[in-house]
Structure formats: structure tokens, C-alpha cells
PDB file of N, CA and C in Angstrom:
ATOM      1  N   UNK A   1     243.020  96.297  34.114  1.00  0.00           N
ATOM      2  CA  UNK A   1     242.742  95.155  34.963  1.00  0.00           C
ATOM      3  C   UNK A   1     242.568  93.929  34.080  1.00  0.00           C
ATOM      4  N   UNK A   2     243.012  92.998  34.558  1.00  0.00           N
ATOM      5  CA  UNK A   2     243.441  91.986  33.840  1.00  0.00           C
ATOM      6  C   UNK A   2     241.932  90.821  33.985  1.00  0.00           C
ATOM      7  N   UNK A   3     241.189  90.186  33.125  1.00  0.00           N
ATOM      8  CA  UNK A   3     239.823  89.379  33.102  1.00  0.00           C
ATOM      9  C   UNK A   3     240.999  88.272  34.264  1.00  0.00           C
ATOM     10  N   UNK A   4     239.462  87.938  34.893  1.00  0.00           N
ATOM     11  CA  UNK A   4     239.366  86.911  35.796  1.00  0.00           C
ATOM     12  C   UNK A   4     240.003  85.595  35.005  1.00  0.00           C
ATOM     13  N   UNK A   5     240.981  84.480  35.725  1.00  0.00           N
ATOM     14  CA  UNK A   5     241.499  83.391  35.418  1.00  0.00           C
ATOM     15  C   UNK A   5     239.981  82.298  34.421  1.00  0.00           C
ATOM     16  N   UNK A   6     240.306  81.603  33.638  1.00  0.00           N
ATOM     17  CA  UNK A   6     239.647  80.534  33.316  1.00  0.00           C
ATOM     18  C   UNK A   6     239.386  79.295  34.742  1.00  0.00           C
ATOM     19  N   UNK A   7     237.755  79.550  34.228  1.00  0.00           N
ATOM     20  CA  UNK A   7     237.586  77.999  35.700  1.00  0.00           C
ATOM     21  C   UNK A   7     238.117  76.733  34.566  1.00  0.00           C
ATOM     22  N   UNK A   8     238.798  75.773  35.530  1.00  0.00           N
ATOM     23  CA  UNK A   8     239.204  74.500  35.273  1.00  0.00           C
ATOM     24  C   UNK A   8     240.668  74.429  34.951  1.00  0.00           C
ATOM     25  N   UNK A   9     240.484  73.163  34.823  1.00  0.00           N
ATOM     26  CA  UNK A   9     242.742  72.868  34.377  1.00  0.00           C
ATOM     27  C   UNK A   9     242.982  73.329  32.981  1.00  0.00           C
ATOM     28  N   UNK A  10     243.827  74.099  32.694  1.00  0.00           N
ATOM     29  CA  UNK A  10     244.448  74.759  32.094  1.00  0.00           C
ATOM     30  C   UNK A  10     244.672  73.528  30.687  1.00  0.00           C
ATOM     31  N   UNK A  11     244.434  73.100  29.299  1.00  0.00           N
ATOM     32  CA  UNK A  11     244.849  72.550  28.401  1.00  0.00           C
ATOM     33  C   UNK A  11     246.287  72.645  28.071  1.00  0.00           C
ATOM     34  N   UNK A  12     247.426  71.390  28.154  1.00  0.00           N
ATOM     35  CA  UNK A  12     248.505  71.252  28.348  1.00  0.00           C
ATOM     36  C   UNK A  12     249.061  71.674  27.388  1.00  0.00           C
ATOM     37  N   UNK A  13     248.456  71.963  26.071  1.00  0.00           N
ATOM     38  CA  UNK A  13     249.341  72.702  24.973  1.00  0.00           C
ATOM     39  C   UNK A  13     249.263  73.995  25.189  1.00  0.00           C
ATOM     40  N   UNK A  14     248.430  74.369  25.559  1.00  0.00           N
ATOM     41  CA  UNK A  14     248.692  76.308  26.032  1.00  0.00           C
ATOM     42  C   UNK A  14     249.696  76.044  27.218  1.00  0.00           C
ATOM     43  N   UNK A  15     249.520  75.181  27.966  1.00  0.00           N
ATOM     44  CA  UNK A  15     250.876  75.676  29.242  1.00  0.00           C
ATOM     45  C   UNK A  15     252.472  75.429  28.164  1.00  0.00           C
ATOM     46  N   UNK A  16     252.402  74.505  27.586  1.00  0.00           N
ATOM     47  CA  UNK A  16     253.072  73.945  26.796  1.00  0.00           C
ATOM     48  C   UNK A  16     253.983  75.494  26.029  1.00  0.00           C
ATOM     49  N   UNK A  17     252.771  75.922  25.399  1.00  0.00           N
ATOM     50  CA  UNK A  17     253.372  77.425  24.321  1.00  0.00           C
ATOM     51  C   UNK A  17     253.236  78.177  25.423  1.00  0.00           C
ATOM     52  N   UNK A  18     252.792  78.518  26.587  1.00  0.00           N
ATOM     53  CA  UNK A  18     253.609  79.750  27.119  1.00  0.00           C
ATOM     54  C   UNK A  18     254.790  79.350  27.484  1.00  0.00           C
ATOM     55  N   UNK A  19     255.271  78.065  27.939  1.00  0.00           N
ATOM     56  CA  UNK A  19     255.889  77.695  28.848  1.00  0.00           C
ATOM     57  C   UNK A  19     257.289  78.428  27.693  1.00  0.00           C
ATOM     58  N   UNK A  20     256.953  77.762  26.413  1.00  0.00           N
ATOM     59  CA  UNK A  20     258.414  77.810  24.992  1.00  0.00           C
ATOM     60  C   UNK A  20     258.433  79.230  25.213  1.00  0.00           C
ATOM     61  N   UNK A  21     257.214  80.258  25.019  1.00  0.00           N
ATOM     62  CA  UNK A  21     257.746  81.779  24.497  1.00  0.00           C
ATOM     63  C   UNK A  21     258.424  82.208  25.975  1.00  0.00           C
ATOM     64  N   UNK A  22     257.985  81.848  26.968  1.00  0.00           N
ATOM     65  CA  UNK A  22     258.783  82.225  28.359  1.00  0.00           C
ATOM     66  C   UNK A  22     259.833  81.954  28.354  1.00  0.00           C
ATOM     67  N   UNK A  23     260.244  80.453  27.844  1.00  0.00           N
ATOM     68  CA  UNK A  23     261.728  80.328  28.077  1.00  0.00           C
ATOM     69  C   UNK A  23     262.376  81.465  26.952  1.00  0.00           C
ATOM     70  N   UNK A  24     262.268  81.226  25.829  1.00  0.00           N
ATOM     71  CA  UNK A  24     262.622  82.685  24.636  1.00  0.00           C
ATOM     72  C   UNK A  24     262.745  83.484  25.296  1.00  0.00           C
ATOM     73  N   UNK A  25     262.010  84.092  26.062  1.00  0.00           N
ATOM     74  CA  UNK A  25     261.819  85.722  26.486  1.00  0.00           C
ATOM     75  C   UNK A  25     262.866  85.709  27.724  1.00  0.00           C
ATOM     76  N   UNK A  26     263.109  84.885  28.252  1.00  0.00           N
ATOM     77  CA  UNK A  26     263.794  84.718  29.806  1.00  0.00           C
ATOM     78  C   UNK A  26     265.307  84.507  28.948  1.00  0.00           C
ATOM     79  N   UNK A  27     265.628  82.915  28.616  1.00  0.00           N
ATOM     80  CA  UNK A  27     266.883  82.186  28.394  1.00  0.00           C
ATOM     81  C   UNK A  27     267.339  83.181  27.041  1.00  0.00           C
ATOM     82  N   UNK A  28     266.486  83.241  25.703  1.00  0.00           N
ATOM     83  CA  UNK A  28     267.043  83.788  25.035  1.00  0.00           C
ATOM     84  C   UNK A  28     266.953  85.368  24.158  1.00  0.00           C
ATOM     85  N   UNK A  29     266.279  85.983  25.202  1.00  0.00           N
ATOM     86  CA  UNK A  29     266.749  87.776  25.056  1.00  0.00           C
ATOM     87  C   UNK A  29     265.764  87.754  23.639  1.00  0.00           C
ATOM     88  N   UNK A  30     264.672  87.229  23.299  1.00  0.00           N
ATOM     89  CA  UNK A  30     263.531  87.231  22.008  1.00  0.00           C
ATOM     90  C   UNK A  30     262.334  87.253  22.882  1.00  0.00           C
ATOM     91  N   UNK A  31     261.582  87.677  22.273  1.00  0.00           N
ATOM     92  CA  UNK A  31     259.935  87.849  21.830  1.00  0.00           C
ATOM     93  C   UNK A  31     259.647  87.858  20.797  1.00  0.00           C
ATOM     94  N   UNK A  32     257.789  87.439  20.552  1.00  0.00           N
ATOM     95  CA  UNK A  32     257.687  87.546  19.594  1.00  0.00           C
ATOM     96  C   UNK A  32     257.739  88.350  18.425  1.00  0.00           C
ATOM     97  N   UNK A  33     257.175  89.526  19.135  1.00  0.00           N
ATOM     98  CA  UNK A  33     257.156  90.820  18.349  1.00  0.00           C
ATOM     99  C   UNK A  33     258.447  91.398  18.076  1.00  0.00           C
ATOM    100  N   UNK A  34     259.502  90.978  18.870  1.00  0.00           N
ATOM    101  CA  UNK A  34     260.797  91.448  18.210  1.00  0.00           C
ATOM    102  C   UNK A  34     261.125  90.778  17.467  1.00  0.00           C
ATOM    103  N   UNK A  35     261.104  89.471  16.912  1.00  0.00           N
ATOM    104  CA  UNK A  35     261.475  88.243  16.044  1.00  0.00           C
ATOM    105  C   UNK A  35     260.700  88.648  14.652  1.00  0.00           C
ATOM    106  N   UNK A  36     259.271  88.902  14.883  1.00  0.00           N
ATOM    107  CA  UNK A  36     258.767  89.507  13.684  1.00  0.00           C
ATOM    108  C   UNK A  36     258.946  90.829  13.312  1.00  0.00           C
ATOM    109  N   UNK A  37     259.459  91.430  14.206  1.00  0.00           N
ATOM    110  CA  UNK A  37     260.122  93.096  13.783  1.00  0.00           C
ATOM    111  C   UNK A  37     261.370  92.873  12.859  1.00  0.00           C
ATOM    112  N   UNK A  38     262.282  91.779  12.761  1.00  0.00           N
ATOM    113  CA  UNK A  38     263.227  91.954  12.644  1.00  0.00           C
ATOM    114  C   UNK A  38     263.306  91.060  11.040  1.00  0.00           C
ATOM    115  N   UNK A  39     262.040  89.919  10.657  1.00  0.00           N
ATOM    116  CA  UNK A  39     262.088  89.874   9.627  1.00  0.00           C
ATOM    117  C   UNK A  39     261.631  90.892   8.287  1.00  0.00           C
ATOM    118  N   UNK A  40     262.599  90.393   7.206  1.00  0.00           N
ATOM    119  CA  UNK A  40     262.399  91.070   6.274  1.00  0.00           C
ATOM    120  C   UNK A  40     261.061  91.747   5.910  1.00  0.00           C
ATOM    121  N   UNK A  41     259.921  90.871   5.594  1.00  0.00           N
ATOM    122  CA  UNK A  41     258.267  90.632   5.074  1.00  0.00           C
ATOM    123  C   UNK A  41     258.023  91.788   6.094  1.00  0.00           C
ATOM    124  N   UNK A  42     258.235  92.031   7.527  1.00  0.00           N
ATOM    125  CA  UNK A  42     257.711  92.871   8.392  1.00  0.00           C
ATOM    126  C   UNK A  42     257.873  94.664   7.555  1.00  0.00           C
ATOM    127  N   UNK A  43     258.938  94.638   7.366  1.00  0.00           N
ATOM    128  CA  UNK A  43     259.218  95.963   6.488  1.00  0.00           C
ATOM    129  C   UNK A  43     258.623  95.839   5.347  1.00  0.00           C
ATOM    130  N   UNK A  44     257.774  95.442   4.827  1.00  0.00           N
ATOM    131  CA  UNK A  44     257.255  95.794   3.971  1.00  0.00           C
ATOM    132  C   UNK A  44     255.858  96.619   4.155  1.00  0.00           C
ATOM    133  N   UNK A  45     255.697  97.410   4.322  1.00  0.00           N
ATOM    134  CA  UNK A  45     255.205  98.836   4.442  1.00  0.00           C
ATOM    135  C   UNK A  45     253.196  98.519   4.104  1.00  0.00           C
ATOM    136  N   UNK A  46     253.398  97.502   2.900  1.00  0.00           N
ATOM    137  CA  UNK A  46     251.968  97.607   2.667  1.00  0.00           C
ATOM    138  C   UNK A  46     251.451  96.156   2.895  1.00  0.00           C
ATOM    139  N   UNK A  47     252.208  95.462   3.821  1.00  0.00           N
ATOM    140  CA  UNK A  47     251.856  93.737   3.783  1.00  0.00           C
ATOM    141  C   UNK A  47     250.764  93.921   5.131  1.00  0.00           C
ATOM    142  N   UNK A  48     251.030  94.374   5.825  1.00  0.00           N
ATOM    143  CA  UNK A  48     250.057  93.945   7.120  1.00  0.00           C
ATOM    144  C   UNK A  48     248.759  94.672   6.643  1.00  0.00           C
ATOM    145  N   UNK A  49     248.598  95.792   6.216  1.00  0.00           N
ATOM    146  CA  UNK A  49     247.377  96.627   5.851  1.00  0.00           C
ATOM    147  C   UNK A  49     246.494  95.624   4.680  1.00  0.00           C
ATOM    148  N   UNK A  50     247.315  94.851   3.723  1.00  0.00           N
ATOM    149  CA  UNK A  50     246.727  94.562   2.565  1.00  0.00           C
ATOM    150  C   UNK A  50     246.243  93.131   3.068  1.00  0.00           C
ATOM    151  N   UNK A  51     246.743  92.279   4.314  1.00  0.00           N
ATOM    152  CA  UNK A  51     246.027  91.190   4.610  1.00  0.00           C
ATOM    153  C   UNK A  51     245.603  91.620   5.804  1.00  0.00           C
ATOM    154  N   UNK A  52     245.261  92.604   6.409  1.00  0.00           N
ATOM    155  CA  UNK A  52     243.922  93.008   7.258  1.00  0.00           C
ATOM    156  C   UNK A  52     242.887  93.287   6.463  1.00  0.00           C
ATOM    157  N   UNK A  53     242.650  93.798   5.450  1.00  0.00           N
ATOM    158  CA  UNK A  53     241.789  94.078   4.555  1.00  0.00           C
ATOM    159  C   UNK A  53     241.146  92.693   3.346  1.00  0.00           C
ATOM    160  N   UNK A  54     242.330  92.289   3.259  1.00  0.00           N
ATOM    161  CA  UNK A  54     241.845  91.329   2.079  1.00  0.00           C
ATOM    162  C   UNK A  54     241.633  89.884   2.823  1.00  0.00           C
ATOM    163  N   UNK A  55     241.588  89.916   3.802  1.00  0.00           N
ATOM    164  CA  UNK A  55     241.171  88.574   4.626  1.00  0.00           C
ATOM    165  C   UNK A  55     240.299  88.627   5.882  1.00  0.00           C
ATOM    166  N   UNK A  56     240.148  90.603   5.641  1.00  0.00           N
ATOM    167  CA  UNK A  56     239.218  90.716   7.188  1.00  0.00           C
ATOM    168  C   UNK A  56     239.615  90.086   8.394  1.00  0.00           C
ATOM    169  N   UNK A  57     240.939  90.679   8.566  1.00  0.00           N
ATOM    170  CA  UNK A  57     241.299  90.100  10.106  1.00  0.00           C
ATOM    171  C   UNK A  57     240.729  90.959  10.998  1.00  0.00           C
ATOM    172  N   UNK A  58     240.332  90.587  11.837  1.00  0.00           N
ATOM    173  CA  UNK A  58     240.112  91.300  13.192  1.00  0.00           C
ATOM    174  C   UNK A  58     241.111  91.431  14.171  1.00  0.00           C
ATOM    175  N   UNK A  59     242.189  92.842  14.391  1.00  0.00           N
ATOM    176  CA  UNK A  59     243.507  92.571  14.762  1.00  0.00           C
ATOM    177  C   UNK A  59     243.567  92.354  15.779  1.00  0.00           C
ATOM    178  N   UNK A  60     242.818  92.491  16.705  1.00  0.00           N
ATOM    179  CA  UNK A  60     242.443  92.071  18.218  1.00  0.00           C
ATOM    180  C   UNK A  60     241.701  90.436  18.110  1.00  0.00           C
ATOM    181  N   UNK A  61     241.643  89.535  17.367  1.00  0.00           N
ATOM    182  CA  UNK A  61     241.038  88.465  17.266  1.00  0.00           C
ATOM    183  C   UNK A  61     241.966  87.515  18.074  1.00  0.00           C
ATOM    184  N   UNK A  62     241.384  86.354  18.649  1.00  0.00           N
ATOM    185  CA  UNK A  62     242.158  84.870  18.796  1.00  0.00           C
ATOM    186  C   UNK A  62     241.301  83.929  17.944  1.00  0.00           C
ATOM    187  N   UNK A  63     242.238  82.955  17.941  1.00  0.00           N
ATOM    188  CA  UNK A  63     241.615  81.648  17.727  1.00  0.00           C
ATOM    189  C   UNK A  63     240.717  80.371  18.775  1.00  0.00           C
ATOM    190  N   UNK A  64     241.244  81.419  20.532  1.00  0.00           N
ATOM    191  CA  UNK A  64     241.187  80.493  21.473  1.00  0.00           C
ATOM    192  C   UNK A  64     239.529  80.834  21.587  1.00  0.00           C
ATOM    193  N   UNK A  65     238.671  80.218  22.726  1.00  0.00           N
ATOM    194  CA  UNK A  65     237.631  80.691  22.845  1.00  0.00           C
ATOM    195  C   UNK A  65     237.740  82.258  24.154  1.00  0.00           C
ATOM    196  N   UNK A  66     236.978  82.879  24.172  1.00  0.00           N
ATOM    197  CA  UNK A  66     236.731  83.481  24.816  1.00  0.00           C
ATOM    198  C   UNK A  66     236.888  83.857  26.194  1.00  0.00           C
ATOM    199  N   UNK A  67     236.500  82.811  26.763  1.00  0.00           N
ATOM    200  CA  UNK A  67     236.522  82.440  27.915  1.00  0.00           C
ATOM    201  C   UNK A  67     237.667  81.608  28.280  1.00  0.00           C
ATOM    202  N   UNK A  68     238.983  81.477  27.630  1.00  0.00           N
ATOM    203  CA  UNK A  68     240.221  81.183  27.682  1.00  0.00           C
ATOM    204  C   UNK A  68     241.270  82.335  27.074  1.00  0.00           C
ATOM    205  N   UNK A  69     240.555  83.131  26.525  1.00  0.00           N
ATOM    206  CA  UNK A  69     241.579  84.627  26.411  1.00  0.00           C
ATOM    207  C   UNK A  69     240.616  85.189  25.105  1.00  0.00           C
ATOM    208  N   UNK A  70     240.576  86.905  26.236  1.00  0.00           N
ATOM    209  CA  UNK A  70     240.072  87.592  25.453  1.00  0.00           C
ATOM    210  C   UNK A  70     241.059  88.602  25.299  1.00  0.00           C
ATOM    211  N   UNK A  71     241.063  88.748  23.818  1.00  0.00           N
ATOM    212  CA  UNK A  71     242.194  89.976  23.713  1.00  0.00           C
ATOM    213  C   UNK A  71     241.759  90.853  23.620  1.00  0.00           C
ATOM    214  N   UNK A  72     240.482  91.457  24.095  1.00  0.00           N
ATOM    215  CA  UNK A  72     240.299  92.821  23.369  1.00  0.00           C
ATOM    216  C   UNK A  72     240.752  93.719  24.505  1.00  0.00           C
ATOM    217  N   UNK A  73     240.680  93.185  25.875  1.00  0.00           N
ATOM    218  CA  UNK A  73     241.283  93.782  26.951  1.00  0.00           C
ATOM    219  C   UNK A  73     242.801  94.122  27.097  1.00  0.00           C
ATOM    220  N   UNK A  74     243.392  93.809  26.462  1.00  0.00           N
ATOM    221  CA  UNK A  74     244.628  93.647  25.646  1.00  0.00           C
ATOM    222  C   UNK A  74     244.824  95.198  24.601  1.00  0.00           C
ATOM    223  N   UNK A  75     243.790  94.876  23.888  1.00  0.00           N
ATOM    224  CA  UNK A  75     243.859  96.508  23.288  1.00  0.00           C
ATOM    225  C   UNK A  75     243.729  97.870  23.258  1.00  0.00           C
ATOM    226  N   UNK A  76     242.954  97.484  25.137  1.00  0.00           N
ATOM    227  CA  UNK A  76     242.616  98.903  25.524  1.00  0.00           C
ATOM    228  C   UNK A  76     243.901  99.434  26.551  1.00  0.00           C
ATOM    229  N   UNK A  77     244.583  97.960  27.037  1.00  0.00           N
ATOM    230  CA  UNK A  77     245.527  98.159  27.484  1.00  0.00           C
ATOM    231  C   UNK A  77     246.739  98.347  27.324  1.00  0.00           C
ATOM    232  N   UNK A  78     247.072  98.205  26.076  1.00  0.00           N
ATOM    233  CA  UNK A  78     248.305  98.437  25.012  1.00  0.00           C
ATOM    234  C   UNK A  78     248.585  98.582  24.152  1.00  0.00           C
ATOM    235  N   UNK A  79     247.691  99.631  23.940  1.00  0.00           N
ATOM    236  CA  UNK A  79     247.550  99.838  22.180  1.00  0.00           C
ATOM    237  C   UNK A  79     248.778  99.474  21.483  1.00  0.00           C
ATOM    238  N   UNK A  80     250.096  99.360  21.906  1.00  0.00           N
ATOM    239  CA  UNK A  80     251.153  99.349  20.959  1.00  0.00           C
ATOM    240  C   UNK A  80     251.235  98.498  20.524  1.00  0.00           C
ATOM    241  N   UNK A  81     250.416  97.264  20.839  1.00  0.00           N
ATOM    242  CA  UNK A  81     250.923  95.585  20.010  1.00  0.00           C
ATOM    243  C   UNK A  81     250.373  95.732  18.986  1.00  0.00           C
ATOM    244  N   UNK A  82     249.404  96.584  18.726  1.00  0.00           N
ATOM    245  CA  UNK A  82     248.102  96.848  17.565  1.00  0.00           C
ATOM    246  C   UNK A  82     248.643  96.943  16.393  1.00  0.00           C
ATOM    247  N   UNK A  83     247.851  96.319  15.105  1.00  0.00           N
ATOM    248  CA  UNK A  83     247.887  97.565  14.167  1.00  0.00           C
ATOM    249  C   UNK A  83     248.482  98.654  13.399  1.00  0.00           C
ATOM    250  N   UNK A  84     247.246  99.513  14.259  1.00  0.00           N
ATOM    251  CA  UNK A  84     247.473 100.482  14.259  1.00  0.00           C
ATOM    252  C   UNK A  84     248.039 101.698  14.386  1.00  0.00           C
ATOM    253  N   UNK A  85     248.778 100.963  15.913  1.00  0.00           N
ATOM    254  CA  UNK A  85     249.352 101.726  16.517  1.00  0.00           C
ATOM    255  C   UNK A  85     251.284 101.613  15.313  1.00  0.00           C
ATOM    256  N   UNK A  86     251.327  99.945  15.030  1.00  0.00           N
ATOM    257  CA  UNK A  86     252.546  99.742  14.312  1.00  0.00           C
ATOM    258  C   UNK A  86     252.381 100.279  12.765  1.00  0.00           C
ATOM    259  N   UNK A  87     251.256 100.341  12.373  1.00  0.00           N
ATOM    260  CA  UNK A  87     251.020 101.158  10.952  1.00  0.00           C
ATOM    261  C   UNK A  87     251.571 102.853  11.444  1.00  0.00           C
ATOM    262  N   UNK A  88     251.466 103.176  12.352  1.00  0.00           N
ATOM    263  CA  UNK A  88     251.769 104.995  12.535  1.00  0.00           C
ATOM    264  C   UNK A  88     252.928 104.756  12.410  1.00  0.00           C
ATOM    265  N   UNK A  89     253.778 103.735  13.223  1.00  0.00           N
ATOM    266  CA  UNK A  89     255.225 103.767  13.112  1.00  0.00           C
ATOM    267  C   UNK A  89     255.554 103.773  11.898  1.00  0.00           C
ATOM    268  N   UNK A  90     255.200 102.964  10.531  1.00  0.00           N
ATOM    269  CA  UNK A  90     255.750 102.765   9.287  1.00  0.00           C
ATOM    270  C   UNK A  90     255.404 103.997   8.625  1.00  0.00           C
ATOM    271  N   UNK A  91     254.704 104.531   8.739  1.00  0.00           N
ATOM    272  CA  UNK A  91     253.990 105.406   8.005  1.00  0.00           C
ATOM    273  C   UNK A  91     254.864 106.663   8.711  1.00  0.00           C
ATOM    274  N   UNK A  92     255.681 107.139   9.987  1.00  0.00           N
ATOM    275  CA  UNK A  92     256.447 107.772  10.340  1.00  0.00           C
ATOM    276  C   UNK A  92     257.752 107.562   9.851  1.00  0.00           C
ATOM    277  N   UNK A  93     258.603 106.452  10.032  1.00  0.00           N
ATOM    278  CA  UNK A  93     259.838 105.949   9.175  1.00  0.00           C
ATOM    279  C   UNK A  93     259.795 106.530   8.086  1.00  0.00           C
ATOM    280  N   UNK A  94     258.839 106.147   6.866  1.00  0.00           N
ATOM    281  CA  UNK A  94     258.747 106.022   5.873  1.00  0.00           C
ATOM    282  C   UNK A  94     259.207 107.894   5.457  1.00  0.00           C
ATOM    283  N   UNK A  95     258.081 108.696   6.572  1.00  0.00           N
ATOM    284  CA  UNK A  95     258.326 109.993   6.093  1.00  0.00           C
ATOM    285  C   UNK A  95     259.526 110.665   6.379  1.00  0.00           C
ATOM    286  N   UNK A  96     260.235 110.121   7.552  1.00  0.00           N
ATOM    287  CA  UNK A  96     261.358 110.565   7.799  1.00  0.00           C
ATOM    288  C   UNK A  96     262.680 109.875   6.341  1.00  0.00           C
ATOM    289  N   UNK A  97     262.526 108.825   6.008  1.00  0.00           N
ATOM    290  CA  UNK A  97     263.225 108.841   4.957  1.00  0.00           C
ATOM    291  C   UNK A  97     262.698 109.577   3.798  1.00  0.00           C
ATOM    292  N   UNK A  98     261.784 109.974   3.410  1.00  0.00           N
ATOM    293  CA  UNK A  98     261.518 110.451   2.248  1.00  0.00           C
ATOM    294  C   UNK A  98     262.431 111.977   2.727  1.00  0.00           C
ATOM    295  N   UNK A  99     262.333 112.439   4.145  1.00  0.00           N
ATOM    296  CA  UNK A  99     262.544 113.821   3.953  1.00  0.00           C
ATOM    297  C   UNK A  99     264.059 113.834   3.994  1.00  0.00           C
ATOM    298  N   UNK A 100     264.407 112.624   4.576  1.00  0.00           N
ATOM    299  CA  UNK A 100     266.072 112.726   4.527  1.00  0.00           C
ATOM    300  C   UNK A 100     266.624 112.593   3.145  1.00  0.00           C
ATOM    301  N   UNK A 101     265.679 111.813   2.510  1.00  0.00           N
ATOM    302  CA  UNK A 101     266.119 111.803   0.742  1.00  0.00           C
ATOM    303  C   UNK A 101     265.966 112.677  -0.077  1.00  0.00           C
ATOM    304  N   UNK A 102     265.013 114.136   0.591  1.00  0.00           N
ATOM    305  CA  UNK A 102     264.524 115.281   0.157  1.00  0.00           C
ATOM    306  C   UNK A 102     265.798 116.267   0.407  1.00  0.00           C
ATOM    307  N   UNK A 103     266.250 116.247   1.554  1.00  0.00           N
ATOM    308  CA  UNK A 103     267.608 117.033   1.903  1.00  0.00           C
ATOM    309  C   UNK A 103     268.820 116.556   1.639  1.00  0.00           C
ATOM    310  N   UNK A 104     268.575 115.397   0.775  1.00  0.00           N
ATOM    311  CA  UNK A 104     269.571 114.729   0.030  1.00  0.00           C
ATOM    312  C   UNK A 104     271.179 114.019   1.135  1.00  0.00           C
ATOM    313  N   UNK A 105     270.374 113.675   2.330  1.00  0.00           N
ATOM    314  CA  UNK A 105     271.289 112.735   3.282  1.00  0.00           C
ATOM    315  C   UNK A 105     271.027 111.205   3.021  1.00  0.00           C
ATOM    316  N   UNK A 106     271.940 110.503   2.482  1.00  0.00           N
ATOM    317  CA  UNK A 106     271.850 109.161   2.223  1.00  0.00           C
ATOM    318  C   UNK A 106     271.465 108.207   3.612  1.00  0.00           C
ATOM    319  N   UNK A 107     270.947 107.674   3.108  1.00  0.00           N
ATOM    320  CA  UNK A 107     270.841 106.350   4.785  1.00  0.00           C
ATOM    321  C   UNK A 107     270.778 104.836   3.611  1.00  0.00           C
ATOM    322  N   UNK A 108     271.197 104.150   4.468  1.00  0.00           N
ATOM    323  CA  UNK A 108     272.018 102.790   4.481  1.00  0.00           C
ATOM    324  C   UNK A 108     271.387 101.924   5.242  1.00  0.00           C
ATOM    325  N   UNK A 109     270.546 100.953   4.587  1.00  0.00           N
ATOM    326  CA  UNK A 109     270.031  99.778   5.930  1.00  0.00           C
ATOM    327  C   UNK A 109     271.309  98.479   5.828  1.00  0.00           C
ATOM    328  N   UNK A 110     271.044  98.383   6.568  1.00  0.00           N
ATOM    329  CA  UNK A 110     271.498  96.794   7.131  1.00  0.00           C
ATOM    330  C   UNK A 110     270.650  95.674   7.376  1.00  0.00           C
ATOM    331  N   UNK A 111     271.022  94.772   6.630  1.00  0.00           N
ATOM    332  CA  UNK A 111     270.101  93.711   7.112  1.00  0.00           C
ATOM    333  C   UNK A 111     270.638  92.289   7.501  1.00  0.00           C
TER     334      UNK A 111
END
């Protein structure tokens, strides 16, 4: 269940940035999380773990206040944007190539 709307008018730069990632997501076949899936830095296996740790992010954090979006409702509801949930994925890849390099089947990225 989704938290109750914010009382009052909405600040025109948040309508502003949903309004851009909506058009993305609608007009041009992107999101965010696929845009950052698809850069390079994202594959790197130990980058998200080493600046959750060395900068103490809180991965469920905003910058907004609270009472204009809370994400933690967000995390109980989808774990997959998490983390955590994207650290299992790398940490799965990773073993499936090691074992394909163990049975000595080559794989080939593309980038």
C-alpha cells in the first residue's frame, strides 16, 4: 500500500523530473535502472558495495523530506530495486562465469 499523497501543491521541479523520466519511460523505451544497468561502471562487481560502505549510504535513503517521499515503503515493496537484492544478481553472474570458465566454455561480452 502505497503512503498517503503529500498535503499541499506539489514543488514544480519534482513535477518537472517526473514529468522528464515519464516521458523516457513512455516516448523513449528507458528507465532509469535500465540506463544504469547498461553502463559500463555498473558492471563493476565491487563499485556499489565499496561506496555503500565507504560513504555509509543508506540504500533506501532520499534526499527529499519525508513527508514528500518515503522510500522505505518502497523496499518492502520491491525488494528488487535494492542493493541487495542487485548484489545477489552479480554475485550469481559472476559464479556462473567462473563455472563456465571452469568447464572451459568461452563467453564473449559485448559492449
Amino acid at each position: 500500500e502505497l503512503p498517503c499523497p503529500p498535503q499541499g501543491d506539489v514543488d514544480p521541479r519534482i513535477t518537472r523530473n517526473v514529468a522528464k523520466f515519464a516521458y523516457l519511460r513512455t516516448n523513449k523505451q528507458t528507465t532509469v535502472n535500465a540506463d544504469l544497468y547498461d553502463k559500463k561502471e555498473f558492471h563493476n562487481p565491487g563499485i556499489l558495495e565499496f561506496l555503500v560502505q565507504t560513504y555509509n549510504i543508506k540504500e533506501t535513503g532520499s534526499n527529499y523530506p519525508k513527508e514528500l517521499f518515503d522510500p522505505e515503503c518502497y523496499a518492502k515493496m520491491k525488494p528488487s530495486l535494492f542493493y541487495e537484492h542487485i548484489r545477489r544478481l552479480a554475485e550469481h553472474a559472476e559464479s556462473r562465469r567462473r563455472e563456465d570458465m571452469k568447464a572451459g566454455r568461452a563467453t564473449v561480452e559485448f559492449v
